[in-house]
N, C-alpha and C. Protein backbone atom coordinates (compact mmCIF):
# COMPACT_ATOMS: atom_id res chain seq x y z
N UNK A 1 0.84 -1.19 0.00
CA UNK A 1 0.00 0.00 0.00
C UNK A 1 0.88 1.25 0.00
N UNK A 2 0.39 2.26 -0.97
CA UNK A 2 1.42 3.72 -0.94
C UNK A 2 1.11 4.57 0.25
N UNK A 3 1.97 5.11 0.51
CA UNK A 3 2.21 6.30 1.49
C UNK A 3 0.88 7.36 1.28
N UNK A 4 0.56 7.28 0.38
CA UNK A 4 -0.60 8.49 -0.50
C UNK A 4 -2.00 7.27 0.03
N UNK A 5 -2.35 6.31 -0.16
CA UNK A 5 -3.01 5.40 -0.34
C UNK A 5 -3.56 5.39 1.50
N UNK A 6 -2.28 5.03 2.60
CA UNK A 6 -2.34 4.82 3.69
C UNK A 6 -2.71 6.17 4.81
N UNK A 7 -2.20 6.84 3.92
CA UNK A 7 -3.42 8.72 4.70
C UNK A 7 -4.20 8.54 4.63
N UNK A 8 -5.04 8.49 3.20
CA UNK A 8 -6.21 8.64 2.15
C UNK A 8 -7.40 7.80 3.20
N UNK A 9 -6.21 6.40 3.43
CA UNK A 9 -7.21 5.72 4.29
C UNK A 9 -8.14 6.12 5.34
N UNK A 10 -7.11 7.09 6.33
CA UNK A 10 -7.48 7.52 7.68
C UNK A 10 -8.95 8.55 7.42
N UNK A 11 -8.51 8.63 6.57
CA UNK A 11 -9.93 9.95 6.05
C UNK A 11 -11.42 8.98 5.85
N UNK A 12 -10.89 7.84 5.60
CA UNK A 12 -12.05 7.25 5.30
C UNK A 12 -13.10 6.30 6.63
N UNK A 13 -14.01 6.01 6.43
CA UNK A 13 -14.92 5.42 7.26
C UNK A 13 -14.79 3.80 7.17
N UNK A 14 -13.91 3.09 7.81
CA UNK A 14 -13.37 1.74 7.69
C UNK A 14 -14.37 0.68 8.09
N UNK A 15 -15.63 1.09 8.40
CA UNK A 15 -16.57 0.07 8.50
C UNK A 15 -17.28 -0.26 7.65
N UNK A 16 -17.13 1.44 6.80
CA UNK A 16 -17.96 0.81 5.28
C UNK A 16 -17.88 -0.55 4.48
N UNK A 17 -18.82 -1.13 4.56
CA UNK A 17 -18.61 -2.22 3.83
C UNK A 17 -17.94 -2.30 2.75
N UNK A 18 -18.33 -1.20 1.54
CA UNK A 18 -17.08 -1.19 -0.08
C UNK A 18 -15.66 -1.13 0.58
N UNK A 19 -15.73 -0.61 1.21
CA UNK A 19 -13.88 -0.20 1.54
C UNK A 19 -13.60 -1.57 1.96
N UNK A 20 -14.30 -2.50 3.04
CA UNK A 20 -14.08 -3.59 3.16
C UNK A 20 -13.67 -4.55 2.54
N UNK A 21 -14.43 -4.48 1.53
CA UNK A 21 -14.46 -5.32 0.52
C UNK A 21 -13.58 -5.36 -0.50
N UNK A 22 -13.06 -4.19 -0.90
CA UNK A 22 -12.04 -4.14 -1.59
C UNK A 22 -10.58 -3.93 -0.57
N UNK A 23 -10.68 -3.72 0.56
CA UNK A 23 -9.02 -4.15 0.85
C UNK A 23 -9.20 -5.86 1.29
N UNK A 24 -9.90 -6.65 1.08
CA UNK A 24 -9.92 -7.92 1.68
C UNK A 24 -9.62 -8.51 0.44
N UNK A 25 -10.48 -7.91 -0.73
CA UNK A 25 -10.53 -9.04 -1.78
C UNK A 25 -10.62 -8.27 -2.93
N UNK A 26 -9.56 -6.64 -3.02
CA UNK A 26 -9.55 -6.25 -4.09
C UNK A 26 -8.47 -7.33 -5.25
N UNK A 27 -7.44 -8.20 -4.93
CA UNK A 27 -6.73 -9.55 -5.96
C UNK A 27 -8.29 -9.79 -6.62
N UNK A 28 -9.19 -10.46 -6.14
CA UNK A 28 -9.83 -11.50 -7.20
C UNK A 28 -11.20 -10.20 -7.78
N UNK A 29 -10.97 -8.77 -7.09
CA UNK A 29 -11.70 -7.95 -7.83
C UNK A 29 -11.38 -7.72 -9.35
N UNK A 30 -10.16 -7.69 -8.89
CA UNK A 30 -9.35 -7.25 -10.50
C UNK A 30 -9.01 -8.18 -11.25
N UNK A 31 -9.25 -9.44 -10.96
CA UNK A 31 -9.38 -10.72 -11.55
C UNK A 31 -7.45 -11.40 -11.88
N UNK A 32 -7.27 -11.02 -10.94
CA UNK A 32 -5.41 -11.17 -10.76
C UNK A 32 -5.68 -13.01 -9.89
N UNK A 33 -6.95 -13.06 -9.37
CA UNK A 33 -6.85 -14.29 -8.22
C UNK A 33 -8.24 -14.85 -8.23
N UNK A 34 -8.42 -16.16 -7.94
CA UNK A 34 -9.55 -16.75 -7.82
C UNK A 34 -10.11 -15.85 -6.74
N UNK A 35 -9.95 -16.28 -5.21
CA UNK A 35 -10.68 -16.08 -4.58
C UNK A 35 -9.98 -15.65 -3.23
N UNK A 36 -10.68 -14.67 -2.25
CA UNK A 36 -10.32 -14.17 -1.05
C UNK A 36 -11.86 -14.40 0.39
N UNK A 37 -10.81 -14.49 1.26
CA UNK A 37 -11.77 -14.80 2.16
C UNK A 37 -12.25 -12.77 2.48
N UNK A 38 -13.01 -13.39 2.87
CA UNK A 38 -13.77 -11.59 3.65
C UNK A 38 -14.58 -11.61 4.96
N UNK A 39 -13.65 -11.13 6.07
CA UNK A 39 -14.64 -11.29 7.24
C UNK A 39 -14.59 -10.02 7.60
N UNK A 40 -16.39 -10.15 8.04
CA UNK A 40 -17.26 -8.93 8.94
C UNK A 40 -17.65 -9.18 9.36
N UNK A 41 -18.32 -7.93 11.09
CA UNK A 41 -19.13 -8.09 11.71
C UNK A 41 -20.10 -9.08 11.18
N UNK A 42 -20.79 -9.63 11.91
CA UNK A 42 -21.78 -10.68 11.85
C UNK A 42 -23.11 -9.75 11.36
N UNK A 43 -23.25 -8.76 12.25
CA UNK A 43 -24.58 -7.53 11.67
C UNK A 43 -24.79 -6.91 10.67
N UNK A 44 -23.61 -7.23 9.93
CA UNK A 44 -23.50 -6.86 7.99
C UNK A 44 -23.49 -7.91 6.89
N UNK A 45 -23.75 -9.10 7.64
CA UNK A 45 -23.62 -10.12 6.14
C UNK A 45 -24.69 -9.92 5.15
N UNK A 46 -25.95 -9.50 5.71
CA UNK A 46 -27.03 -8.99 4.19
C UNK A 46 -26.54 -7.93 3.70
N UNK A 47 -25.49 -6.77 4.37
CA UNK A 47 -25.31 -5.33 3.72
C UNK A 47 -24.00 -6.12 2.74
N UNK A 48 -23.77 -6.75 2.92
CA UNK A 48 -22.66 -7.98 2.32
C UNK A 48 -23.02 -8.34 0.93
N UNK A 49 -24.27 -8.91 1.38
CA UNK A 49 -24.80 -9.79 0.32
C UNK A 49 -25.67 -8.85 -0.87
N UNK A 50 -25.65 -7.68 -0.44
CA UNK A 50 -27.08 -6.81 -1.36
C UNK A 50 -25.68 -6.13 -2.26
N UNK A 51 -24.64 -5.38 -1.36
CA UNK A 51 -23.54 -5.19 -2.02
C UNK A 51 -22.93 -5.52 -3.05
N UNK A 52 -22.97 -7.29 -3.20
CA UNK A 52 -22.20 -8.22 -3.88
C UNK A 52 -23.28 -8.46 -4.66
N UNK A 53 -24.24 -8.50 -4.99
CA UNK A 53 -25.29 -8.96 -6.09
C UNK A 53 -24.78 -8.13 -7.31
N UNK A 54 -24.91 -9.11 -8.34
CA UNK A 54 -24.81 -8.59 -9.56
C UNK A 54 -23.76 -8.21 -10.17
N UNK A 55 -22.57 -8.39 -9.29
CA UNK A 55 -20.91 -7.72 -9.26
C UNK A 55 -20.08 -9.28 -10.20
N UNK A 56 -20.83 -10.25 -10.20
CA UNK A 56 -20.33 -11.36 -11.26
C UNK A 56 -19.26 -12.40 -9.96
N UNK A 57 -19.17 -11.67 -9.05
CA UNK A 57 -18.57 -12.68 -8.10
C UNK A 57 -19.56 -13.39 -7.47
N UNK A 58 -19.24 -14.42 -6.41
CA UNK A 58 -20.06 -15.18 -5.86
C UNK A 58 -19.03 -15.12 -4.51
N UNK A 59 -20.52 -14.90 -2.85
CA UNK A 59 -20.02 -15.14 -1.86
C UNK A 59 -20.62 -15.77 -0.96
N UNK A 60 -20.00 -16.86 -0.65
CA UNK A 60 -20.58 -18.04 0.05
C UNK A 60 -20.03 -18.04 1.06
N UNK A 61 -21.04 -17.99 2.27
CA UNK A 61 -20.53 -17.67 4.23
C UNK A 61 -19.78 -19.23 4.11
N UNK A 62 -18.81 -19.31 4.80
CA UNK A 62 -18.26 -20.45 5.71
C UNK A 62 -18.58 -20.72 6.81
N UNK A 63 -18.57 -19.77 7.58
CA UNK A 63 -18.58 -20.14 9.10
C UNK A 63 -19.26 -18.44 9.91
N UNK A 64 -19.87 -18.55 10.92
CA UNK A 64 -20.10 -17.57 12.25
C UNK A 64 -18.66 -17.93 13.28
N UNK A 65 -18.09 -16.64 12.89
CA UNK A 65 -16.50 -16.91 14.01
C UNK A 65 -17.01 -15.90 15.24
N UNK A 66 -17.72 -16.22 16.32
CA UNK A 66 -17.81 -15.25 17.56
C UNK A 66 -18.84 -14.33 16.74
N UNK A 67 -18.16 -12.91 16.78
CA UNK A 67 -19.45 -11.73 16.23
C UNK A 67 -18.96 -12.06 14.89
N UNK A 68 -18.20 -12.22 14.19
CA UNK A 68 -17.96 -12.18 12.86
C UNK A 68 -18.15 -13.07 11.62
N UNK A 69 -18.83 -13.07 10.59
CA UNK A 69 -18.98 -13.99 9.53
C UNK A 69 -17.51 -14.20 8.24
N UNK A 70 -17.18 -14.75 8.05
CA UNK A 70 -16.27 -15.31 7.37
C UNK A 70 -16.81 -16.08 6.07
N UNK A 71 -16.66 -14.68 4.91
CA UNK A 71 -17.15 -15.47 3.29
C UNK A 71 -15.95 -15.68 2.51
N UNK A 72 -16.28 -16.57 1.72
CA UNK A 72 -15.28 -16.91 0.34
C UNK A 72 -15.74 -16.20 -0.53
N UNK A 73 -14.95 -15.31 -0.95
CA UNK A 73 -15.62 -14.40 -2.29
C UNK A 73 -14.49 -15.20 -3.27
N UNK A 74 -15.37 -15.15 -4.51
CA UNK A 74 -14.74 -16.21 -5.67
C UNK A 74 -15.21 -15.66 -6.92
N UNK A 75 -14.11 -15.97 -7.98
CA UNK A 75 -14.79 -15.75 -9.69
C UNK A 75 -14.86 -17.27 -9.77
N UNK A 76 -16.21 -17.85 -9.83
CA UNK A 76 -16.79 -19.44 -10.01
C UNK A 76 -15.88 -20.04 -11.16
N UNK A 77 -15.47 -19.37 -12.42
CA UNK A 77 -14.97 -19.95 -13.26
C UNK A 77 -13.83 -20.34 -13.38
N UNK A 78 -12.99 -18.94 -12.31
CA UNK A 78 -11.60 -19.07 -12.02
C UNK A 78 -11.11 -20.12 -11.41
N UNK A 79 -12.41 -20.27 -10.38
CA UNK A 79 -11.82 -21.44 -9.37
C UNK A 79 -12.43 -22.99 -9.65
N UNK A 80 -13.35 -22.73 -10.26
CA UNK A 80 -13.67 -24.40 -11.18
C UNK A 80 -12.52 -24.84 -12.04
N UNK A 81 -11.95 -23.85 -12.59
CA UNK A 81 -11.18 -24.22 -13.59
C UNK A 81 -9.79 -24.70 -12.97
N UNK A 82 -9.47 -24.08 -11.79
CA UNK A 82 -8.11 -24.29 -10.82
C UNK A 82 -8.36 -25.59 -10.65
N UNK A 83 -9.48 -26.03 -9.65
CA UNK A 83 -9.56 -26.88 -8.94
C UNK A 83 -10.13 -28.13 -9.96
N UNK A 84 -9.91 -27.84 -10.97
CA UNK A 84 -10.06 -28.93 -12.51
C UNK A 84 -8.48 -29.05 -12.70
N UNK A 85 -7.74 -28.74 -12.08
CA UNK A 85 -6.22 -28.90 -12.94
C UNK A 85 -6.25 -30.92 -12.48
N UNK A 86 -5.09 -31.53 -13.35
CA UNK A 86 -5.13 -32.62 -12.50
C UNK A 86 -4.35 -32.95 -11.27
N UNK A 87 -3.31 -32.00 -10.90
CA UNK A 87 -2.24 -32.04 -10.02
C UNK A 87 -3.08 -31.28 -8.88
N UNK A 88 -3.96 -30.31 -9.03
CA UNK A 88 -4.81 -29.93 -8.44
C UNK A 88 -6.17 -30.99 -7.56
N UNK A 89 -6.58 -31.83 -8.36
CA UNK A 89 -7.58 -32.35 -8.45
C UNK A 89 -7.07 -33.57 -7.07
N UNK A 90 -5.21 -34.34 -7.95
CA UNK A 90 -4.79 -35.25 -7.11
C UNK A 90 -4.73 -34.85 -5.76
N UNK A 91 -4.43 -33.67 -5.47
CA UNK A 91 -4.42 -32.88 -4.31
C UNK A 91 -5.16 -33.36 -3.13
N UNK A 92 -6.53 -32.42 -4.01
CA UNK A 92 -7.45 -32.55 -2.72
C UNK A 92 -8.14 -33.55 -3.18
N UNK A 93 -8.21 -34.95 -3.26
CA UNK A 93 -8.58 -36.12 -3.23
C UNK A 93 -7.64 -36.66 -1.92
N UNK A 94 -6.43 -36.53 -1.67
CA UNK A 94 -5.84 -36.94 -0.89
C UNK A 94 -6.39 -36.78 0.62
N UNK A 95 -7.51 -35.12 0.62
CA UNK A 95 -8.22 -34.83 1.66
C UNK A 95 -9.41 -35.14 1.18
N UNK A 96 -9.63 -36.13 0.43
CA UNK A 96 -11.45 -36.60 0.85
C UNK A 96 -12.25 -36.16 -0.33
N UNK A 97 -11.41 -35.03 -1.15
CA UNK A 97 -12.50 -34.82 -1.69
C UNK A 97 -12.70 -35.53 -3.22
N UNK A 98 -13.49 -36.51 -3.25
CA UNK A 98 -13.37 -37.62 -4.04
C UNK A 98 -14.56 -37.38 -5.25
N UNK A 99 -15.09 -36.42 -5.06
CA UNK A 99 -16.67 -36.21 -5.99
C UNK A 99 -16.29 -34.71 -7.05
N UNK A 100 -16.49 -34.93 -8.18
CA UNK A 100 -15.95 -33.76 -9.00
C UNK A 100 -16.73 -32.85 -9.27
N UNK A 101 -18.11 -32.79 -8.62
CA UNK A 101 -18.83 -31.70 -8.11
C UNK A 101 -18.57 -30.29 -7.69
N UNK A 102 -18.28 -29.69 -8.19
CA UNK A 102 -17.83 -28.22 -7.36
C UNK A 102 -18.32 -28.12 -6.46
N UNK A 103 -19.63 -28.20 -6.83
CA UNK A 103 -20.77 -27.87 -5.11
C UNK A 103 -20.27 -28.68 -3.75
N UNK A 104 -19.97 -29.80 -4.11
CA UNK A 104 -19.62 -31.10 -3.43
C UNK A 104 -18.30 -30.06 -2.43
N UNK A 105 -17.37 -29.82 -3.61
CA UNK A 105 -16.49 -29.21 -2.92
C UNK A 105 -16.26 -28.09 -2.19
N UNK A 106 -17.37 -27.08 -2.47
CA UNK A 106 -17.23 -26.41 -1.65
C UNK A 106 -17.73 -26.59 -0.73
N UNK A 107 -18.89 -27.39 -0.48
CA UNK A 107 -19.77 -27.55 0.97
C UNK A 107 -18.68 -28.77 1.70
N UNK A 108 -17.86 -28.95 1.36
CA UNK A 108 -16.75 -30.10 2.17
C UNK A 108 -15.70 -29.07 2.48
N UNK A 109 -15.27 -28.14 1.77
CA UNK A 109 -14.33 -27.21 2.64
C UNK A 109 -15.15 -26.50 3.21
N UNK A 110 -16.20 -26.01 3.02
CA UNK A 110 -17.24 -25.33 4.12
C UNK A 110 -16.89 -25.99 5.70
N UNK A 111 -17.61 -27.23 5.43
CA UNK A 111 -17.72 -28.14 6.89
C UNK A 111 -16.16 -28.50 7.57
N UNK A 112 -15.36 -28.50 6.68
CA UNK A 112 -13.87 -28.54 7.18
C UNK A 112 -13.35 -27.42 7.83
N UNK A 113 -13.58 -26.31 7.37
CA UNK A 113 -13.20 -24.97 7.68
C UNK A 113 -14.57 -24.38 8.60
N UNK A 114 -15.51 -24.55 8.72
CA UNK A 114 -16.45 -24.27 10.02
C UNK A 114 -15.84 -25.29 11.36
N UNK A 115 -15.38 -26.21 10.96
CA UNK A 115 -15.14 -26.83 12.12
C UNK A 115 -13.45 -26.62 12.66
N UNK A 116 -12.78 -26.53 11.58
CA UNK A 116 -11.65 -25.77 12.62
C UNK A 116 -12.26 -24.63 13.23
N UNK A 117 -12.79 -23.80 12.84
CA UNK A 117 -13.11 -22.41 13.48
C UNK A 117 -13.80 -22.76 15.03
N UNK A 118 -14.59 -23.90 14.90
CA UNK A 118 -15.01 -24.34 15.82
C UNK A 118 -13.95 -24.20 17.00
N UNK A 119 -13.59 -25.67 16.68
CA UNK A 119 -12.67 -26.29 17.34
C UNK A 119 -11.36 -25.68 17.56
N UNK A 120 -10.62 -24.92 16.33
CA UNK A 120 -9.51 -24.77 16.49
C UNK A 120 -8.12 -25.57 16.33
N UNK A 121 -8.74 -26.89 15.71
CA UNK A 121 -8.13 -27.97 15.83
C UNK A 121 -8.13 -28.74 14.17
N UNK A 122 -7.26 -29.08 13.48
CA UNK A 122 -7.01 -29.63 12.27
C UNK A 122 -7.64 -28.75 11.11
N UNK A 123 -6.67 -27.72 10.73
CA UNK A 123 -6.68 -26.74 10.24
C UNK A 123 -6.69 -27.57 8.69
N UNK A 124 -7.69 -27.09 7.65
CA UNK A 124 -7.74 -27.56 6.95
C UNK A 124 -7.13 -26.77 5.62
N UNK A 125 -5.76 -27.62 5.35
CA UNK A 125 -4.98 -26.70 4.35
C UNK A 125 -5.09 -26.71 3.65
N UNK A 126 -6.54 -27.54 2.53
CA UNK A 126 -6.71 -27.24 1.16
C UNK A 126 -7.22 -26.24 1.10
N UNK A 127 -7.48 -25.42 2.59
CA UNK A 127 -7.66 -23.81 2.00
C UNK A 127 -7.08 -22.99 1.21
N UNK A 128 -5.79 -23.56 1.23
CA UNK A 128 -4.40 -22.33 0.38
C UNK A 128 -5.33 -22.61 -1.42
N UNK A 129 -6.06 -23.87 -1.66
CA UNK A 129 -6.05 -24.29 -2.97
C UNK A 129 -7.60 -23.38 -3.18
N UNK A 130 -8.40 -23.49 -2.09
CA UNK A 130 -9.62 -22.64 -2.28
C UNK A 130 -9.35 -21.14 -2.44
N UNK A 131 -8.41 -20.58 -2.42
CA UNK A 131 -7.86 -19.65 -2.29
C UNK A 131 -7.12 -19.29 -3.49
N UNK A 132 -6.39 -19.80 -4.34
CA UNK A 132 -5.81 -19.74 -5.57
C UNK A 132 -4.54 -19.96 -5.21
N UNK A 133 -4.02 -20.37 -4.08
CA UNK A 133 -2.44 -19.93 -4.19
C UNK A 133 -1.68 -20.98 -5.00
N UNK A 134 -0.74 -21.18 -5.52
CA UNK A 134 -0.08 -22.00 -6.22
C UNK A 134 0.48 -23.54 -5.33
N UNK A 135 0.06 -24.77 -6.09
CA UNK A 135 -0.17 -25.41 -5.53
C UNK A 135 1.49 -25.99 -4.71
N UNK A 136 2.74 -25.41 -5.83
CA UNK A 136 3.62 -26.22 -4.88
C UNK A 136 3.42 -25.05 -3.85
N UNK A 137 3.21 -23.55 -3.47
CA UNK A 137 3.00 -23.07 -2.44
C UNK A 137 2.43 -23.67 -1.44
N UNK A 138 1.31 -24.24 -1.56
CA UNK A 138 0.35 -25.16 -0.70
C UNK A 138 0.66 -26.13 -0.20
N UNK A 139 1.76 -26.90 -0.87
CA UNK A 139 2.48 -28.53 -0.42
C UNK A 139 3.95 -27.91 0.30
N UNK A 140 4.62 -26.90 -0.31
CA UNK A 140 5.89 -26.46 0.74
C UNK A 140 5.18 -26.09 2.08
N UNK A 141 4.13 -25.26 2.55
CA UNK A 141 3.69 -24.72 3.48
C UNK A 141 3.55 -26.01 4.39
N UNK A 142 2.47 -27.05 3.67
CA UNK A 142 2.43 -28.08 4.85
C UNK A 142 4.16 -28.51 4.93
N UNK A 143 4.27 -28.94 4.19
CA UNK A 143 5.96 -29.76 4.22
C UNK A 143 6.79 -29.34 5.30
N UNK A 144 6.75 -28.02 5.39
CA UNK A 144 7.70 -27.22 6.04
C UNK A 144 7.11 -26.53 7.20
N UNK A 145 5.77 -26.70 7.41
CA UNK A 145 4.99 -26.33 8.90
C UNK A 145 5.58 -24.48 8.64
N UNK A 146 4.88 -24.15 7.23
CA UNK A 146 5.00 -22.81 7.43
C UNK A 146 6.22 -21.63 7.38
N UNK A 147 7.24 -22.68 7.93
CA UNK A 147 8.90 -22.17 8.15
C UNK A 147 9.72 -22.35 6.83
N UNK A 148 10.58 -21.25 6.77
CA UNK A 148 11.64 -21.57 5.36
C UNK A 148 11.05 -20.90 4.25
N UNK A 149 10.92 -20.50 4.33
CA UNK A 149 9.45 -20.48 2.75
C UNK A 149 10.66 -18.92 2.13
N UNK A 150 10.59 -18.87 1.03
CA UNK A 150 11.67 -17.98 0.27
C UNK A 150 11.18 -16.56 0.43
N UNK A 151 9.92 -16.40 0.31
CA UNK A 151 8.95 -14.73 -0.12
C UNK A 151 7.59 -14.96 1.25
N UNK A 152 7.22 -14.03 1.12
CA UNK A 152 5.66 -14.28 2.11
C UNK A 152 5.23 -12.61 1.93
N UNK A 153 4.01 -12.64 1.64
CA UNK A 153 3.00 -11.59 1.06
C UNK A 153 1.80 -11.81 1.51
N UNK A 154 1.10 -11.85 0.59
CA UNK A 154 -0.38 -12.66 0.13
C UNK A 154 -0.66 -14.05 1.14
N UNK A 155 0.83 -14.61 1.00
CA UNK A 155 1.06 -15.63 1.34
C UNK A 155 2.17 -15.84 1.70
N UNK A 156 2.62 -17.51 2.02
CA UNK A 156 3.82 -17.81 1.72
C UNK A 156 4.47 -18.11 0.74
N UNK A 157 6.02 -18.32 0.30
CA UNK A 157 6.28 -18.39 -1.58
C UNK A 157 7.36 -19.38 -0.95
N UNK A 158 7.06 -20.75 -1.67
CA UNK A 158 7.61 -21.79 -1.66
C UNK A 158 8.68 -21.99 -3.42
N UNK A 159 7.69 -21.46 -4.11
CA UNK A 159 8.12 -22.12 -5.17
C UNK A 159 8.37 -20.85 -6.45
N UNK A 160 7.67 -20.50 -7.30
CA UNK A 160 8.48 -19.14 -7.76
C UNK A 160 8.18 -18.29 -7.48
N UNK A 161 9.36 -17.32 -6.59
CA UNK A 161 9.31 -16.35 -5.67
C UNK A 161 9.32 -15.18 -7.01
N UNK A 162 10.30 -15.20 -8.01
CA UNK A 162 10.60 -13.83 -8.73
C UNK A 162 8.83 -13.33 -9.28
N UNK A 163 8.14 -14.46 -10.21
CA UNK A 163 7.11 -13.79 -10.69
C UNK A 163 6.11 -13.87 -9.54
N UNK A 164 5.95 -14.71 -7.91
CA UNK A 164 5.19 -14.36 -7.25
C UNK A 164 4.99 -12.89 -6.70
N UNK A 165 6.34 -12.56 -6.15
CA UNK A 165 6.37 -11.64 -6.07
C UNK A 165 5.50 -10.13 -6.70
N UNK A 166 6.03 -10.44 -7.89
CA UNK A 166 5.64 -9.67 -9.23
C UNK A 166 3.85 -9.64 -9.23
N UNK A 167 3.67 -11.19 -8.61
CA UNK A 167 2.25 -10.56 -8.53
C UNK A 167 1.94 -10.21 -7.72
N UNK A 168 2.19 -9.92 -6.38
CA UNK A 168 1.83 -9.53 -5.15
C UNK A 168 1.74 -8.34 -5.24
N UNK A 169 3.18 -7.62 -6.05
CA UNK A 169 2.73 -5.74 -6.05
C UNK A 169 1.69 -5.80 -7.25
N UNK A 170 0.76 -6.57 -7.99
CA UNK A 170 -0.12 -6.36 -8.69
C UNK A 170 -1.51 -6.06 -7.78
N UNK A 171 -0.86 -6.60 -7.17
CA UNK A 171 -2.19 -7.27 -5.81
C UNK A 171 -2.16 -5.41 -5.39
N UNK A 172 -0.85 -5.00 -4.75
CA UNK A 172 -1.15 -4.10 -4.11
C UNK A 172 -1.34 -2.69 -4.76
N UNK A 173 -1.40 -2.70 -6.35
CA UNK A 173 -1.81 -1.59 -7.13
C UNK A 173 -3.06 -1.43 -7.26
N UNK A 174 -3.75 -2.86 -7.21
CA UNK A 174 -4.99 -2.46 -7.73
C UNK A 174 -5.67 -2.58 -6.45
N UNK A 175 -5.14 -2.86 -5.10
CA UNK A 175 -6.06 -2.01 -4.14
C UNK A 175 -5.93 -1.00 -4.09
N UNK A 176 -4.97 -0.17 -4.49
CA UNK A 176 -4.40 1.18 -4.07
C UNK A 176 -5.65 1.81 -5.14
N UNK A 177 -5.66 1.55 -6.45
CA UNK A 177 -6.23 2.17 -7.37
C UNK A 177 -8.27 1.93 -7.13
N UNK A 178 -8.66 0.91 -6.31
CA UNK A 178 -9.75 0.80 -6.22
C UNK A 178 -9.82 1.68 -4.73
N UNK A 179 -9.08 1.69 -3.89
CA UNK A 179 -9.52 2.90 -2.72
C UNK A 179 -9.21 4.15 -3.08
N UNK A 180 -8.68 4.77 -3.93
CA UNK A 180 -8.73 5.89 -4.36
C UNK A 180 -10.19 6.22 -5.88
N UNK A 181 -10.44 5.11 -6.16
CA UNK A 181 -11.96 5.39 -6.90
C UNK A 181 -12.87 5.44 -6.51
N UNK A 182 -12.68 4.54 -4.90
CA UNK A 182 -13.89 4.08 -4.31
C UNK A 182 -13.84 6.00 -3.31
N UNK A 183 -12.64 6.49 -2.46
CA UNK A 183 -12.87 7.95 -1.79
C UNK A 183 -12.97 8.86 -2.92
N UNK A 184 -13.24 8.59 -4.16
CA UNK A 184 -13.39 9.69 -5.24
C UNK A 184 -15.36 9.77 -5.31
N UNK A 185 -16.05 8.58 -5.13
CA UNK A 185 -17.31 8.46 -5.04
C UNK A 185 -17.76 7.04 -5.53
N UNK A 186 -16.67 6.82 -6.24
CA UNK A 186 -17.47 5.42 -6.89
C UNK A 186 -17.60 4.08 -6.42
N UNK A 187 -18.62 3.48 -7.21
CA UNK A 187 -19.62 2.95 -5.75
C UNK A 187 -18.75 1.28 -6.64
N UNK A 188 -18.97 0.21 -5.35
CA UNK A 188 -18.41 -0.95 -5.78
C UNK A 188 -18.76 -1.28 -6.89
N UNK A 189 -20.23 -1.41 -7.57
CA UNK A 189 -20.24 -2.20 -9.07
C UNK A 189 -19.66 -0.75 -10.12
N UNK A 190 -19.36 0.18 -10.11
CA UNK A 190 -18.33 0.98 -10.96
C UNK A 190 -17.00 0.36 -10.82
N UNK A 191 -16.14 0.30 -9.59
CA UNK A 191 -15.23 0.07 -9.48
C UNK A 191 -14.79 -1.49 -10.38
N UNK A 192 -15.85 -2.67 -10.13
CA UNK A 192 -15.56 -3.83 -10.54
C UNK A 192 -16.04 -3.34 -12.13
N UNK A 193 -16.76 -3.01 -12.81
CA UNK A 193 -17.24 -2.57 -13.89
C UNK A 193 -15.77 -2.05 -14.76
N UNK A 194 -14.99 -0.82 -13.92
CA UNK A 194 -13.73 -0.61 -14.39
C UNK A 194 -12.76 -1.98 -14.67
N UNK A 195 -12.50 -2.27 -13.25
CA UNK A 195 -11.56 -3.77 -13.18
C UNK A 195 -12.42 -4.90 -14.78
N UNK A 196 -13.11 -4.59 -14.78
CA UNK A 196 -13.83 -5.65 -15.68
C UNK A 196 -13.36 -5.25 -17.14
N UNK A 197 -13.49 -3.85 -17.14
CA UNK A 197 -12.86 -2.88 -18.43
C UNK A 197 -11.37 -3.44 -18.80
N UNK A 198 -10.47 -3.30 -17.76
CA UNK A 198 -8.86 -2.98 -18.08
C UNK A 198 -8.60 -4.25 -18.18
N UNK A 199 -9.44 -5.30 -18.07
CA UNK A 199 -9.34 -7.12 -18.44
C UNK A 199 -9.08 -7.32 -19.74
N UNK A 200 -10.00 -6.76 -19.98
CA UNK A 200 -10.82 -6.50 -21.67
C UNK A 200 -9.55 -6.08 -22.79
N UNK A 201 -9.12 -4.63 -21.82
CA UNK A 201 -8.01 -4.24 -23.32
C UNK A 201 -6.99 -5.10 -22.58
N UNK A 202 -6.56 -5.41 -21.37
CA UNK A 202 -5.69 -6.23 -20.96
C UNK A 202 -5.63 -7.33 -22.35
């Protein structure tokens, strides 16, 4: 985040839900990433959900953590198509998930990931894959219990650090550039409407 970006902030009203929403999960706004988790107060998941209509993403609650709700915001196609790779696929079969259902799969990391939250107990790491991160990222992390890892951003960087990297300050331009559209006036489906634009001539 810029120096210009991190003032700009203070000026702003940080409960607003848009602002929320785009520093949690401006990556898969701009379509740089499948998907980001997004947690809020528990008393905003419909101001959540009325927000997110029609914006071409999809956000599906996981879990009630204490006061707070915890969603997967996702581009459906991005992450069908990930979790279609076959090195991908061998993956999370290894955790159970044996049915090539998307739905299947997400309501099985649902119940996996509501119940660590629960419990606190057997943290379920095909999250890194519900998430987009790169899969040897996902297998060094367990391998290595987290430690060693070359880069850490977004994440941790197990495996290519030079262009991870490279995307991480992508990550952090286009939040910078969606909180400065969003304190200029424009409302979240403009902002994704733009991001949807610069895809296009992209």
């Amino acid at each position: 985040m810029s120096e210009e970006v991190f003032y700009l902030l203070q000026t702003m009203d940080r409960k607003r839900i848009e602002l929320q929403i785009i520093l949690q999960c401006s990556p898969t706004i701009a379509g740089l990433k499948t998907s980001n988790f997004l947690i809020v107060p528990k008393e905003q998941e419909e101001k959540v959900r009325l927000v997110m209509r029609y914006t071409g993403l999809y956000c599906y609650r996981l879990v009630y953590d204490g006061q707070r709700v915890i969603f997967l915001v996702f581009n459906k196609k991005m992450l069908i198509d990930y979790l279609s790779q076959k090195e991908v696929k061998s993956f999370l079969e290894t955790y159970g998930y044996s049915n090539e259902s998307f739905g299947y799969s997400l309501r099985l990391f649902q119940e996996r990931y509501s119940d660590f939250v629960k419990t606190r107990r057997n943290f379920p790491h095909e999250a890194g894959i519900f998430l987009g991160y790169p899969l040897c990222d996902v297998k060094g992390f367990i391998s290595k219990g987290g430690e060693n890892y070359r880069a850490s951003g977004y994440w941790k960087v197990y495996g290519d650090t030079e262009n991870t990297v490279k995307l991480f300050e992508k990550f952090d331009v286009a939040k910078d550039e969606m909180v400065c559209m969003l304190s200029e006036g424009n409302s979240l489906h403009e902002i994704i409407e733009n991001q949807h634009n610069l895809m296009m001539v992209g």
